[in-house]
Protein backbone atom coordinates (compact mmCIF):
# COMPACT_ATOMS: atom_id res chain seq x y z
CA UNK A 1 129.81 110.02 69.22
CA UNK A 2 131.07 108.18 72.22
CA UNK A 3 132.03 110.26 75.45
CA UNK A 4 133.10 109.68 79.26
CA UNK A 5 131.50 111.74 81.87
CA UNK A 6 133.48 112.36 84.97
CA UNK A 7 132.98 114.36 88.09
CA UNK A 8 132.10 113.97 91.80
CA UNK A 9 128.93 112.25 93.36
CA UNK A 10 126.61 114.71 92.67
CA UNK A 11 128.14 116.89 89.70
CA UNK A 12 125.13 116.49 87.59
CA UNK A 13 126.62 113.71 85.65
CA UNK A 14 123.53 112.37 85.62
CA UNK A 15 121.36 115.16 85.06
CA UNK A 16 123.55 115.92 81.98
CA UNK A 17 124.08 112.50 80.66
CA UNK A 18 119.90 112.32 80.12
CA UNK A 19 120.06 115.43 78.63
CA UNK A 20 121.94 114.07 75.82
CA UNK A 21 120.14 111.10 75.81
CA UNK A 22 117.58 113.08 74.66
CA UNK A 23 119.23 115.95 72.46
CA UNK A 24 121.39 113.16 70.66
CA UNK A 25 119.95 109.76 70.82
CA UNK A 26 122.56 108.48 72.94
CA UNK A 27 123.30 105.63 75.21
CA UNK A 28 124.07 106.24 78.54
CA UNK A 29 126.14 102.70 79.74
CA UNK A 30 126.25 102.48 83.59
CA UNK A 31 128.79 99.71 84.77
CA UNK A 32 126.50 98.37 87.31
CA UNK A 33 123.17 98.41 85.23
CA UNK A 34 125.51 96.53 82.78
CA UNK A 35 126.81 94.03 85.17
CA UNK A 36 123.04 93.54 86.37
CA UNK A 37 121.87 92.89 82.78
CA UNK A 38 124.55 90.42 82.11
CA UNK A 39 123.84 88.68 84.73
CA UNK A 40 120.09 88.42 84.65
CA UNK A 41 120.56 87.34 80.99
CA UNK A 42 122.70 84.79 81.47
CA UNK A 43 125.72 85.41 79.43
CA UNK A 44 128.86 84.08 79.68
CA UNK A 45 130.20 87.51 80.82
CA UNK A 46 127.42 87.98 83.03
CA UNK A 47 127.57 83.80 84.55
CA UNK A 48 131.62 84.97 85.25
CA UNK A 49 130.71 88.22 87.15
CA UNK A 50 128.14 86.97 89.15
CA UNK A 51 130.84 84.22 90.20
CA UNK A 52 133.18 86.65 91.18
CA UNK A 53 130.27 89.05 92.70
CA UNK A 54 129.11 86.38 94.64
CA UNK A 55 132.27 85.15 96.14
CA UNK A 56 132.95 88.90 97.44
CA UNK A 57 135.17 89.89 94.67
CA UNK A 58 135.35 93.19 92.60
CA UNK A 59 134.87 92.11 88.57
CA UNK A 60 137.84 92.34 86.96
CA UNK A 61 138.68 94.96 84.10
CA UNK A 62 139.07 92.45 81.51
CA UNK A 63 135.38 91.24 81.94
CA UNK A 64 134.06 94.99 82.14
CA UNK A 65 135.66 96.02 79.36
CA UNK A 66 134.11 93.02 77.35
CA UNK A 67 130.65 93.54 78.79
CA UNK A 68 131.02 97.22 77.07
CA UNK A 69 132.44 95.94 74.30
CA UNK A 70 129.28 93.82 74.00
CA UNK A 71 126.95 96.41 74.55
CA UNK A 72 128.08 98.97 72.34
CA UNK A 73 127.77 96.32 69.42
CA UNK A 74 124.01 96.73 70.20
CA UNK A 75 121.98 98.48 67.45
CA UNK A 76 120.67 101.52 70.66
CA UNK A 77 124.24 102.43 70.78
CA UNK A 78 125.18 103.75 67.24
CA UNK A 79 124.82 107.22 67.94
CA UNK A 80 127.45 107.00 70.30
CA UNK A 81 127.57 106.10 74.29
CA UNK A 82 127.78 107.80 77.40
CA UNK A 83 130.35 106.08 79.75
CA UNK A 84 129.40 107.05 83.10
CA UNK A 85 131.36 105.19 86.12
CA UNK A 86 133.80 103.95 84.06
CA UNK A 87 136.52 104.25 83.63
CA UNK A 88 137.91 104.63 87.52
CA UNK A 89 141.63 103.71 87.46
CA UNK A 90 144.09 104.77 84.98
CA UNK A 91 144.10 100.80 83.79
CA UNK A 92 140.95 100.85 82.82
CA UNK A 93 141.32 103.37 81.05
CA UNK A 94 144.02 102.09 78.92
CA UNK A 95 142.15 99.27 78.86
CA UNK A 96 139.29 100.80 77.22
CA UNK A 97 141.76 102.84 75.06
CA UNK A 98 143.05 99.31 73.19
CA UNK A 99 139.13 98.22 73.14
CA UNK A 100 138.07 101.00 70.94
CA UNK A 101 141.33 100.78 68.69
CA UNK A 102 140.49 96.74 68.18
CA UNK A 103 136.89 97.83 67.32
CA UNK A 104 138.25 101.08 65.47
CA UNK A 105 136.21 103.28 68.21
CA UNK A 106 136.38 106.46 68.47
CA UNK A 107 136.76 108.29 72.13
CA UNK A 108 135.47 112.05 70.82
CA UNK A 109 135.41 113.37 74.05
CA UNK A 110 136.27 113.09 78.12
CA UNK A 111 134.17 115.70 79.68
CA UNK A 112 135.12 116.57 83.55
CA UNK A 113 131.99 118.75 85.45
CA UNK A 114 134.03 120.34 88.14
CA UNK A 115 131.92 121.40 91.40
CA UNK A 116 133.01 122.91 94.43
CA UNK A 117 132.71 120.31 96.86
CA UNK A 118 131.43 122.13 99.78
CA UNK A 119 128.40 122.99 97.30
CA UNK A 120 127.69 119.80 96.66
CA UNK A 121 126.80 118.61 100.39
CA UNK A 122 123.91 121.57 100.14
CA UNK A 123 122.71 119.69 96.78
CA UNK A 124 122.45 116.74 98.37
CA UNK A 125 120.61 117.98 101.44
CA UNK A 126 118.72 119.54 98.79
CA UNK A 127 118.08 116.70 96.78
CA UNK A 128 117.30 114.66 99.57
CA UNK A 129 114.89 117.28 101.01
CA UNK A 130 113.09 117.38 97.12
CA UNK A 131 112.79 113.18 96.94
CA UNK A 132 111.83 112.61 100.52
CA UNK A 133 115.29 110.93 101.07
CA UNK A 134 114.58 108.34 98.51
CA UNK A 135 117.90 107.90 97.46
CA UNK A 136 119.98 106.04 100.46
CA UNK A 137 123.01 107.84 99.44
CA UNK A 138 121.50 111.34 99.96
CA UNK A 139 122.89 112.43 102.68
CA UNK A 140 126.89 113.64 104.15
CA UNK A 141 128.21 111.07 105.56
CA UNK A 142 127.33 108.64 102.35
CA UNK A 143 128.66 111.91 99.95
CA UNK A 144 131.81 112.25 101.97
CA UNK A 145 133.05 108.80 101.79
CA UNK A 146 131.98 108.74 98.12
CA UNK A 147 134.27 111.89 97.23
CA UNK A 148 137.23 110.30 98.94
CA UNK A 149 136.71 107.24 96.78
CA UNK A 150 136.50 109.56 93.70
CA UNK A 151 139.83 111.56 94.93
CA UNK A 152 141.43 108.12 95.52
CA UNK A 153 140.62 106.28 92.64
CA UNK A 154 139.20 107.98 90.14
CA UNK A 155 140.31 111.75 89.79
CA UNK A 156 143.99 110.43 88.81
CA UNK A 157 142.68 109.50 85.65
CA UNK A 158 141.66 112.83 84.59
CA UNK A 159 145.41 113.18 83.97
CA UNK A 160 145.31 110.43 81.58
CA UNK A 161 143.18 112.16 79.58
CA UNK A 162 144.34 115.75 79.32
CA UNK A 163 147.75 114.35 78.25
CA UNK A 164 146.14 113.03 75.42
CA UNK A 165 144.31 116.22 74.86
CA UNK A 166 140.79 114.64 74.88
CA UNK A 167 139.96 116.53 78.54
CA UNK A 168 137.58 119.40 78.31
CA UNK A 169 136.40 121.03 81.99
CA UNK A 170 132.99 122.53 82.14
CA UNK A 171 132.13 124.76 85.19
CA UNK A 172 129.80 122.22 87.14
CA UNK A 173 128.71 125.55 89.19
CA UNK A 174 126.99 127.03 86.65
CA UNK A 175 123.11 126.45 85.99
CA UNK A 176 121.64 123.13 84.88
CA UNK A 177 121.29 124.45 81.42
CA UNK A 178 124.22 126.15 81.06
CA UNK A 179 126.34 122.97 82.06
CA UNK A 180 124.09 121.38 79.03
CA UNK A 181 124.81 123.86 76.59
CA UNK A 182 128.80 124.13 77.28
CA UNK A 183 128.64 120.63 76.99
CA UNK A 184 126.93 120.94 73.91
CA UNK A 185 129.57 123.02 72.19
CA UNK A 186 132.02 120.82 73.42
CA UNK A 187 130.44 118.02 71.27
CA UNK A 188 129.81 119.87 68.44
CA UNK A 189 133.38 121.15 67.86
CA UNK A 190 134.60 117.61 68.22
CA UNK A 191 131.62 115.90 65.80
């Protein structure tokens, strides 16, 4: 089973995404961790990004939709993936639309946590307060430039999906586990 997890900074996308590491022996891929691992291994994907990285440039789709590619091939990933942070432009997602139909992928399912935004600054605070501000992001001036990126960039894509019909919206609001087992469903009326 191979999903896409969208929401805001701080939607629990996270929080979930272990969850179902755990529950269905999943693979959550994380664009950056990918990029990082490419490049620390030396591949020919990874020797091209860090060129690019390193001259200031953002990595092109082409390249991160062959670094996925290349890691869902791994043996971790068939039970399915977790995309989280990717895709964030309507072109990547078509992008990674005509990957999985050359590899004869299925997408079973784009899942959308919606939060109320104004909650999320007091989980943050919250967060922040928990981990001793361990996380340099924790805090509202970080979160509200992040949630204009996300409004920018990557909340038009959420179209893209729910004209396709793959877009189901789970009530971020709700408690941890009850996110988890709405999400659940979702994933077992699709498998």
């Amino acid at each position: 089973m191979n999903i896409i997890l969208f929401g805001p900074p701080g939607a629990g996308k996270g929080t979930q995404a272990e969850f179902l590491v755990q529950s269905r022996g999943m693979v959550q891929l994380s664009t950056g961790d990918m990029l990082r691992a490419a490049i620390a291994a030396g591949t020919e994907l990874g020797l091209q990004a860090k060129e690019i990285m390193d001259a200031g440039k953002l990595v092109s789709d082409d390249i991160m939709i062959g670094m996925i590619a290349e890691r869902m091939e791994a043996d971790d990933c068939r039970n399915g993936v977790i995309l989280d942070g990717f895709p964030r432009t309507v072109a990547q997602a078509q992008a990674l639309d005509a990957m999985f139909g050359d590899k004869q992928i299925s997408l079973d399912s784009v899942i959308e946590i919606r939060v109320d935004e104004n909650a999320l600054f007091a989980r943050i605070e919250k967060r922040a307060a928990e981990t001793g501000g361990a996380r340099s992001d924790d805090n509202a001036e970080v979160l509200a430039a992040r949630l204009k990126v996300y409004h920018d960039n990557t909340a038009p894509v959420l179209p893209y999906y729910e004209d396709k019909g793959q877009l189901v919206t789970i009530d971020g609001m709700q408690s941890v586990e009850e996110v988890n087992k709405q999400i659940e469903a979702c994933l077992n009326s699709v498998a």
